[in-house]
C-alpha atoms as a PDB file:
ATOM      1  CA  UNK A   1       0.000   0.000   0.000  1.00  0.00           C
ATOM      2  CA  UNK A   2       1.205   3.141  -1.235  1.00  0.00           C
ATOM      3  CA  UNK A   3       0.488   6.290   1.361  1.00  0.00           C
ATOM      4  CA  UNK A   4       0.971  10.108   0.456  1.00  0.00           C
ATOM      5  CA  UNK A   5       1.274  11.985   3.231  1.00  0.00           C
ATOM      6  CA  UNK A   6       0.612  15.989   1.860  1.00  0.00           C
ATOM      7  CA  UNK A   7       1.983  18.287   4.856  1.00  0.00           C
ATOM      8  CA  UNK A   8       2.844  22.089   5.822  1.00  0.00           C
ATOM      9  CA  UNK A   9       2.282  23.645   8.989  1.00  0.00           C
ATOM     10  CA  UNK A  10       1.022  26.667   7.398  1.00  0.00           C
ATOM     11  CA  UNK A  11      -2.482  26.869   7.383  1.00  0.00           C
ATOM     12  CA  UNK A  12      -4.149  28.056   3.869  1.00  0.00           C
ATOM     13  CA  UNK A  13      -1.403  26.597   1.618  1.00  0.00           C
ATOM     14  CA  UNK A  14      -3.854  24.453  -0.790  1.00  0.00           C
ATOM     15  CA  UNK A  15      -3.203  21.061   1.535  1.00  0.00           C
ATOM     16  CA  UNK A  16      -6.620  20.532   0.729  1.00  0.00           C
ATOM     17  CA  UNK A  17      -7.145  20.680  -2.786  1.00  0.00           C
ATOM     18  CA  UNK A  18      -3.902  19.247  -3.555  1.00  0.00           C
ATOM     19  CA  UNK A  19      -4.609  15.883  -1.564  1.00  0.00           C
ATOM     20  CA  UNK A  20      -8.214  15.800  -3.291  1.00  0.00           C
ATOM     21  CA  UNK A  21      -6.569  15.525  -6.544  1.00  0.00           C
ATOM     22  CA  UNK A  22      -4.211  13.402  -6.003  1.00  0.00           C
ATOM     23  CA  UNK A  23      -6.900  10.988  -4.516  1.00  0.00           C
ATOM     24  CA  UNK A  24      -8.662  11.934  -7.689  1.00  0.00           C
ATOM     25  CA  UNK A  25      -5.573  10.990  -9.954  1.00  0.00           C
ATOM     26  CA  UNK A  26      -5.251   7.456  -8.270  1.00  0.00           C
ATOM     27  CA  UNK A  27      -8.935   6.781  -8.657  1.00  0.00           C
ATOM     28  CA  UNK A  28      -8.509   7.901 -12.197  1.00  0.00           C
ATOM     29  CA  UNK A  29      -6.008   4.992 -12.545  1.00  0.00           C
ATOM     30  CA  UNK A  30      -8.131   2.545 -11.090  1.00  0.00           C
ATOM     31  CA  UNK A  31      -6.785   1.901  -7.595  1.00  0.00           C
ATOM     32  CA  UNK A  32      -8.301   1.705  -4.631  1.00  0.00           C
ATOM     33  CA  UNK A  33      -8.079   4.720  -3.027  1.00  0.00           C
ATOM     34  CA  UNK A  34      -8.592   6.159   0.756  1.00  0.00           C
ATOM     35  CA  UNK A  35      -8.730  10.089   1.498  1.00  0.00           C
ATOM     36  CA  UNK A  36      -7.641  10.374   5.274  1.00  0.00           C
ATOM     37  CA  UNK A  37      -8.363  13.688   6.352  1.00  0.00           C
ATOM     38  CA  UNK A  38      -6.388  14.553  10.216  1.00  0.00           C
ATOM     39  CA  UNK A  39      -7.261  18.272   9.857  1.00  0.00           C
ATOM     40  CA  UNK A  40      -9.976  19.842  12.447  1.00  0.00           C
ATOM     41  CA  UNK A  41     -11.847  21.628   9.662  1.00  0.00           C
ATOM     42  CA  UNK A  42     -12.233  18.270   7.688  1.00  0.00           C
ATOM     43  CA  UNK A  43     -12.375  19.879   4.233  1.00  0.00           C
ATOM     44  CA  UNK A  44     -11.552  16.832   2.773  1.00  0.00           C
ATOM     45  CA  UNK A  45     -14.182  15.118   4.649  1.00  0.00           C
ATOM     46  CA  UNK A  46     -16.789  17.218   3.482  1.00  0.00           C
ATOM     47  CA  UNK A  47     -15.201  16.823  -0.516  1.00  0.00           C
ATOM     48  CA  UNK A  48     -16.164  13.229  -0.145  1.00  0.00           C
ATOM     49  CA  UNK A  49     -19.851  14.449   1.030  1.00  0.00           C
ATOM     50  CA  UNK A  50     -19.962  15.600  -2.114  1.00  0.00           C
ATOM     51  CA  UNK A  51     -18.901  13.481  -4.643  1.00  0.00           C
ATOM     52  CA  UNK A  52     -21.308  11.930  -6.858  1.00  0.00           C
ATOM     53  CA  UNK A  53     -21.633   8.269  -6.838  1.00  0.00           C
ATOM     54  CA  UNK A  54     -21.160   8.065 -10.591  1.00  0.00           C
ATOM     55  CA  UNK A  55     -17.572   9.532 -10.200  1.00  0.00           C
ATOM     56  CA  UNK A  56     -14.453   6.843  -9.731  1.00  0.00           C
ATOM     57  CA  UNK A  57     -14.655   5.636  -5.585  1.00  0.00           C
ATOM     58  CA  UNK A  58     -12.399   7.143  -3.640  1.00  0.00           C
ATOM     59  CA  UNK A  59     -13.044   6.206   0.051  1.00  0.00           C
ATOM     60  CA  UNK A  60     -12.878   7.944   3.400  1.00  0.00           C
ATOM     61  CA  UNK A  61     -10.206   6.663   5.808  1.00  0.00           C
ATOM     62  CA  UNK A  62     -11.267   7.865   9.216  1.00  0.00           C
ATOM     63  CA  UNK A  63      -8.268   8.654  11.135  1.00  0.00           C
ATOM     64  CA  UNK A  64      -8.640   8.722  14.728  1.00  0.00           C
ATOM     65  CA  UNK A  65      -6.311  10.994  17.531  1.00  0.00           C
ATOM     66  CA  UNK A  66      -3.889   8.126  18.275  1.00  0.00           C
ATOM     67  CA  UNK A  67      -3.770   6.999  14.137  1.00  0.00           C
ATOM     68  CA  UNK A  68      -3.993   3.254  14.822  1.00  0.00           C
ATOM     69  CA  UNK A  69      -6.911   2.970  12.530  1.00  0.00           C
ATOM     70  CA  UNK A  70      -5.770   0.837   9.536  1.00  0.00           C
ATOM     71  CA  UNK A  71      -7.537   1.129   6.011  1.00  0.00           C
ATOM     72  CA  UNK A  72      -9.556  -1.595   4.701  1.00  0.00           C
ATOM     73  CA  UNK A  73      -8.495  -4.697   3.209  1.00  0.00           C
ATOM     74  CA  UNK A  74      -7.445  -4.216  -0.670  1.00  0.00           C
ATOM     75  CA  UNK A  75      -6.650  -0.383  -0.169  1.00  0.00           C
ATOM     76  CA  UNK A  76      -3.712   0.583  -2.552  1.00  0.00           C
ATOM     77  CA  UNK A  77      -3.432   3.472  -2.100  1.00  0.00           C
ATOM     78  CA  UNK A  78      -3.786   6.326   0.545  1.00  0.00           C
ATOM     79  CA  UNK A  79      -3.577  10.015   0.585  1.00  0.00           C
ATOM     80  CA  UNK A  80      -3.707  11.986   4.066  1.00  0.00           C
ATOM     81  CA  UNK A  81      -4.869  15.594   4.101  1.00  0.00           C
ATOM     82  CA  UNK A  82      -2.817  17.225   7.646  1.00  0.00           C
ATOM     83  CA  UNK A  83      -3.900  20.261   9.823  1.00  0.00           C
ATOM     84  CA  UNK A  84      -1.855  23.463  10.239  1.00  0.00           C
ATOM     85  CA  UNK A  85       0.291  23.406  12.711  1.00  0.00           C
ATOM     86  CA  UNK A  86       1.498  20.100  12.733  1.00  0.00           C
ATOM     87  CA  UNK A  87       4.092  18.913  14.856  1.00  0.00           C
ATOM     88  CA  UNK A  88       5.374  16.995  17.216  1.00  0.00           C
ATOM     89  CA  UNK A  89       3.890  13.288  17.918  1.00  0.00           C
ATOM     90  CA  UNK A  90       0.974  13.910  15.553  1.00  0.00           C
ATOM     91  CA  UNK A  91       3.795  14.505  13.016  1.00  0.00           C
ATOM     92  CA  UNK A  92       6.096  11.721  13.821  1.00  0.00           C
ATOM     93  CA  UNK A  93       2.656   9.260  13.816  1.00  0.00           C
ATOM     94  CA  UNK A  94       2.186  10.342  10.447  1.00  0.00           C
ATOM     95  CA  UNK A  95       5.566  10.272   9.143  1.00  0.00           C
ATOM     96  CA  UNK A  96       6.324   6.527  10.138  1.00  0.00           C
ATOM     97  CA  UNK A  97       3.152   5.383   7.613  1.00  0.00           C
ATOM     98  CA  UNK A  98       3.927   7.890   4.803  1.00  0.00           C
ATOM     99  CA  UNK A  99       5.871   6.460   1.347  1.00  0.00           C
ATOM    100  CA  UNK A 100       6.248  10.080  -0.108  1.00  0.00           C
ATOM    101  CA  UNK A 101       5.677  13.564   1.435  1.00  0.00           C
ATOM    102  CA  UNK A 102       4.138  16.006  -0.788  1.00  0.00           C
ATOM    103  CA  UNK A 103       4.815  19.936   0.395  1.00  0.00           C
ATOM    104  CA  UNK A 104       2.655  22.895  -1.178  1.00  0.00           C
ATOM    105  CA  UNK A 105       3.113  25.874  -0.618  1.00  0.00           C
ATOM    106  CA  UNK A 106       1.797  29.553  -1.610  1.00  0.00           C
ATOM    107  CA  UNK A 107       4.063  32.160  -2.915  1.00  0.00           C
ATOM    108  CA  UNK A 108       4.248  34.822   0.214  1.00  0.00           C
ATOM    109  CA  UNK A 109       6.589  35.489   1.935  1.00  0.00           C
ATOM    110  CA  UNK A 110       4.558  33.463   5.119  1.00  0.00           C
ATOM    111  CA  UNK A 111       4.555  30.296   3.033  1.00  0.00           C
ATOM    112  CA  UNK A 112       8.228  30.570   2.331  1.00  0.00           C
ATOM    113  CA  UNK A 113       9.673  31.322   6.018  1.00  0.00           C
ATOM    114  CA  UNK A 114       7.384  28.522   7.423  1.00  0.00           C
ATOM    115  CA  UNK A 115       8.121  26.074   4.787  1.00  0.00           C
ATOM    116  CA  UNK A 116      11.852  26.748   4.956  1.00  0.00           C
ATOM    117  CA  UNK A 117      11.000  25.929   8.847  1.00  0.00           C
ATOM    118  CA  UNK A 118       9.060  22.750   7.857  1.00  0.00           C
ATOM    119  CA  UNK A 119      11.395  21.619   5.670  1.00  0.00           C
ATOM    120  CA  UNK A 120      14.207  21.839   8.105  1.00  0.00           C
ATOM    121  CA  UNK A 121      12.100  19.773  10.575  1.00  0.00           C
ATOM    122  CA  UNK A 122      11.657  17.247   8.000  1.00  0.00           C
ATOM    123  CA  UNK A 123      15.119  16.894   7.293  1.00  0.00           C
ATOM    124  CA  UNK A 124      16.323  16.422  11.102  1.00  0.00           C
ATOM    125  CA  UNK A 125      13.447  13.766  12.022  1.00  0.00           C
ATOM    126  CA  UNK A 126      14.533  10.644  11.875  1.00  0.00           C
ATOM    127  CA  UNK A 127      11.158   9.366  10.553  1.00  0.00           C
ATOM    128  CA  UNK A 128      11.404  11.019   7.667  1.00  0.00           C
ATOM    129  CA  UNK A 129      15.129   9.431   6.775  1.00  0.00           C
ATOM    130  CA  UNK A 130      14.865   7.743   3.681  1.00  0.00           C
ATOM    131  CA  UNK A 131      11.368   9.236   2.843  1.00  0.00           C
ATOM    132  CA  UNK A 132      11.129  11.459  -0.231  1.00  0.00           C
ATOM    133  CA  UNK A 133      10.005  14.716  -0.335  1.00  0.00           C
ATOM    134  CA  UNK A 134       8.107  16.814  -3.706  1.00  0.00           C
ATOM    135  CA  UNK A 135       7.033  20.831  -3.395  1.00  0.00           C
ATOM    136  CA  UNK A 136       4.490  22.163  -5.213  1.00  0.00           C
ATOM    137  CA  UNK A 137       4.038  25.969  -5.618  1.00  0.00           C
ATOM    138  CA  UNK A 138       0.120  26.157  -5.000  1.00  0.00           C
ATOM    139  CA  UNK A 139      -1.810  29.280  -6.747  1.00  0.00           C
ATOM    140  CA  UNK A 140       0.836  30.558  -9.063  1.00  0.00           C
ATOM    141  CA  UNK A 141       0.628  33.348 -11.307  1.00  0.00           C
ATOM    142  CA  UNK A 142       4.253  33.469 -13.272  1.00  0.00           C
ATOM    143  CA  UNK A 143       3.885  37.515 -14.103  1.00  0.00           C
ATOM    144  CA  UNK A 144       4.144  38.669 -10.418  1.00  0.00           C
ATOM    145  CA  UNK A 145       7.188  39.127  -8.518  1.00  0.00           C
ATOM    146  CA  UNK A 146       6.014  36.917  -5.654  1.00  0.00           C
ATOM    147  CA  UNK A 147       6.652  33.981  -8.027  1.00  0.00           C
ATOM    148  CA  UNK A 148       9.751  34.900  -9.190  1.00  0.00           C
ATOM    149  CA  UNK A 149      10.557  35.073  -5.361  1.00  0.00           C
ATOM    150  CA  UNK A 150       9.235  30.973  -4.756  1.00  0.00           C
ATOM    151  CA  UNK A 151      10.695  29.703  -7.785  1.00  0.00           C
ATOM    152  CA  UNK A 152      13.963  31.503  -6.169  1.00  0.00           C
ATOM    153  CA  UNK A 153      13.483  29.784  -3.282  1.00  0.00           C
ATOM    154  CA  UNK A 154      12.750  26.138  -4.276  1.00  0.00           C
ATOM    155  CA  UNK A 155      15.009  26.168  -6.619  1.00  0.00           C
ATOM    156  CA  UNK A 156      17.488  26.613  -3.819  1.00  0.00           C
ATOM    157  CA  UNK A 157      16.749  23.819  -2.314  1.00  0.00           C
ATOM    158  CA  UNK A 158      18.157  20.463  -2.425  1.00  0.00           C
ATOM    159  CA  UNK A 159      14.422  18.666  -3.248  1.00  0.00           C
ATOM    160  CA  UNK A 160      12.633  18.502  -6.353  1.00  0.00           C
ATOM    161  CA  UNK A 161       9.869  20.690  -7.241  1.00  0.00           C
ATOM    162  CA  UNK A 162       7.405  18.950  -8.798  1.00  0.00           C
ATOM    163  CA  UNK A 163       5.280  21.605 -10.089  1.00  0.00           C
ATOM    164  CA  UNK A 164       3.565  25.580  -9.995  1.00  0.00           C
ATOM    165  CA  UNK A 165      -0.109  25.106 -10.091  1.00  0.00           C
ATOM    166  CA  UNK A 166      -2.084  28.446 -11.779  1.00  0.00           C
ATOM    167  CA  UNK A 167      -4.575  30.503  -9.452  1.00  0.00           C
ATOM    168  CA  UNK A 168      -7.505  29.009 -11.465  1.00  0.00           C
ATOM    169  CA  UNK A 169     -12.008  28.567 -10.450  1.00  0.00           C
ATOM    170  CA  UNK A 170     -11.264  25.339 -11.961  1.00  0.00           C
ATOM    171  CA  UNK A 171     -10.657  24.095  -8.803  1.00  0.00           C
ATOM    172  CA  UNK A 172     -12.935  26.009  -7.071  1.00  0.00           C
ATOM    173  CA  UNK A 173     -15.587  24.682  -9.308  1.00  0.00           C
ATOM    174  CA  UNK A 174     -14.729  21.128  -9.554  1.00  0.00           C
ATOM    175  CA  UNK A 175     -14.524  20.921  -5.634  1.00  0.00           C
ATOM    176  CA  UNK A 176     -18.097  22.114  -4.750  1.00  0.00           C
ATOM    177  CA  UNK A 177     -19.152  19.439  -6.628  1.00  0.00           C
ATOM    178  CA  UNK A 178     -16.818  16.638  -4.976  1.00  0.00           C
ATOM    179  CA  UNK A 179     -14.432  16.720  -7.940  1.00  0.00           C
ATOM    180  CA  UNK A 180     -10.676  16.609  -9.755  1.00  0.00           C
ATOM    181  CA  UNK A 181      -9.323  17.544 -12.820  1.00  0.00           C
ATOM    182  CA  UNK A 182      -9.076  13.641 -13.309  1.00  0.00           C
ATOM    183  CA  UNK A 183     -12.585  13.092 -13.134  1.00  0.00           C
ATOM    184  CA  UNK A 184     -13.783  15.377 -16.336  1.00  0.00           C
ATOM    185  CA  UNK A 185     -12.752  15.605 -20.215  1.00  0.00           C
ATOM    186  CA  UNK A 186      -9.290  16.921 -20.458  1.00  0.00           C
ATOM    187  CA  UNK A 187     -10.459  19.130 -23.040  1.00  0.00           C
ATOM    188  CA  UNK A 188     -12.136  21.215 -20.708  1.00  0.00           C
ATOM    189  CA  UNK A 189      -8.731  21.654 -17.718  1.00  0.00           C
ATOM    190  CA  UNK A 190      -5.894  21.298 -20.243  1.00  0.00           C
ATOM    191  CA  UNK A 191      -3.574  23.580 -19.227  1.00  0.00           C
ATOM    192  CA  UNK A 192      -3.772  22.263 -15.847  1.00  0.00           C
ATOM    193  CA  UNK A 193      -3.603  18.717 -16.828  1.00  0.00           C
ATOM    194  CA  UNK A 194      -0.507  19.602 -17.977  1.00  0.00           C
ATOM    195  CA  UNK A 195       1.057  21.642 -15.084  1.00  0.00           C
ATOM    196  CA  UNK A 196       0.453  18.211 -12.949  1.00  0.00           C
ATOM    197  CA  UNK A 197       2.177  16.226 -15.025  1.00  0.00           C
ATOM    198  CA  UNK A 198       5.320  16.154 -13.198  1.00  0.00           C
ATOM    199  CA  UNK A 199       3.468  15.448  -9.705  1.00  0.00           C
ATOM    200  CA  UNK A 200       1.723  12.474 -11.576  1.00  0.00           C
ATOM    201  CA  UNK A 201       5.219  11.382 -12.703  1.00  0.00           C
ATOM    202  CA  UNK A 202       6.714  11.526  -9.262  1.00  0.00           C
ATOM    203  CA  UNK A 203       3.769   9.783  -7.585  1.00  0.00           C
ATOM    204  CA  UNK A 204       4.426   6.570  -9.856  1.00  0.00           C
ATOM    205  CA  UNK A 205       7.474   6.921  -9.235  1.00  0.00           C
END
């Protein structure tokens, strides 16, 4: 089983919608697929409420404070949605079950000092040896200078950035209805089809 742990103190980085999609993208391949959702405001949760039950299954994995809960029999794969402000043993719980750690982040100049934090946490905890680690700039629009100051950032950094997702309604619109980008035509979310495709690489990976 295959778990994705997607993770940032920060509150408001696009945890959210980024673990929704991946879930999304796994369904979209035909696994079987569990959302976990450890954050108080359980937006991923509440996604799930809304998903039509003609859309791909992708099922709720109901995580519990001391994390013992184990997903059903014949899961593949898992993707856990975290809170802000995680730390501590809630963080080291997580990190011994996660296969790959999936960082988003916003491009302010918040995002970047508590990420650079995060990321230093990460690399001193000893459950997260061996584990690897993908950023994803969340709500990026190339022509301001706040981008130009992320991309400086992650590029000077020894982990691989996996992608800069556009400020688009596409996901706006897509999640009030308990959806991805995997989960209508391509046609109609192109261009961001095609920002994701190095996240979708790295996740086979």
């Amino acid at each position: 089983m295959r778990v994705i742990l997607v993770a940032n103190p920060k509150g408001g980085v696009g945890k959210s919608t980024l673990a929704t999609n991946i879930a999304g993208y796994f369904a979209a391949q035909s696994h079987a697929v569990m959302l976990g959702d450890t954050d108080r405001q359980q937006s991923s949760r509440l996604w799930l409420g809304l998903r039509p039950a003609q859309a791909r299954p992708i099922g709720s994995w109901d995580l519990g404070p001391d994390l013992l809960a184990k997903p059903p029999k014949g899961t593949t794969h898992v993707v856990i949605d975290t809170p802000a402000g995680l730390h501590g043993k809630r963080l080291d719980a997580l990190l011994k079950r996660a296969d790959k750690v999936i960082v988003p982040l916003q491009p302010s100049v918040f995002d970047i000092f508590a990420t650079h934090a995060f990321l230093q946490q990460l690399a001193e905890h000893r459950r997260a040896a061996g584990v690897p680690v993908g950023l994803v700039g969340m709500r990026v629009d190339e022509r301001t200078h706040a981008a130009e100051q992320l991309q400086r950032f992650l590029t000077g950094l020894d982990l691989p950035v996996l992608g800069y997702l556009r400020d688009t309604q596409n996901y706006v619109h897509l999640a009030a209805h308990g959806l991805t980008l995997f989960d209508v035509a391509p046609s109609r979310v192109a261009r961001d089809l095609a920002q994701w495709q190095g996240i979708c690489a790295w996740l086979d990976a």
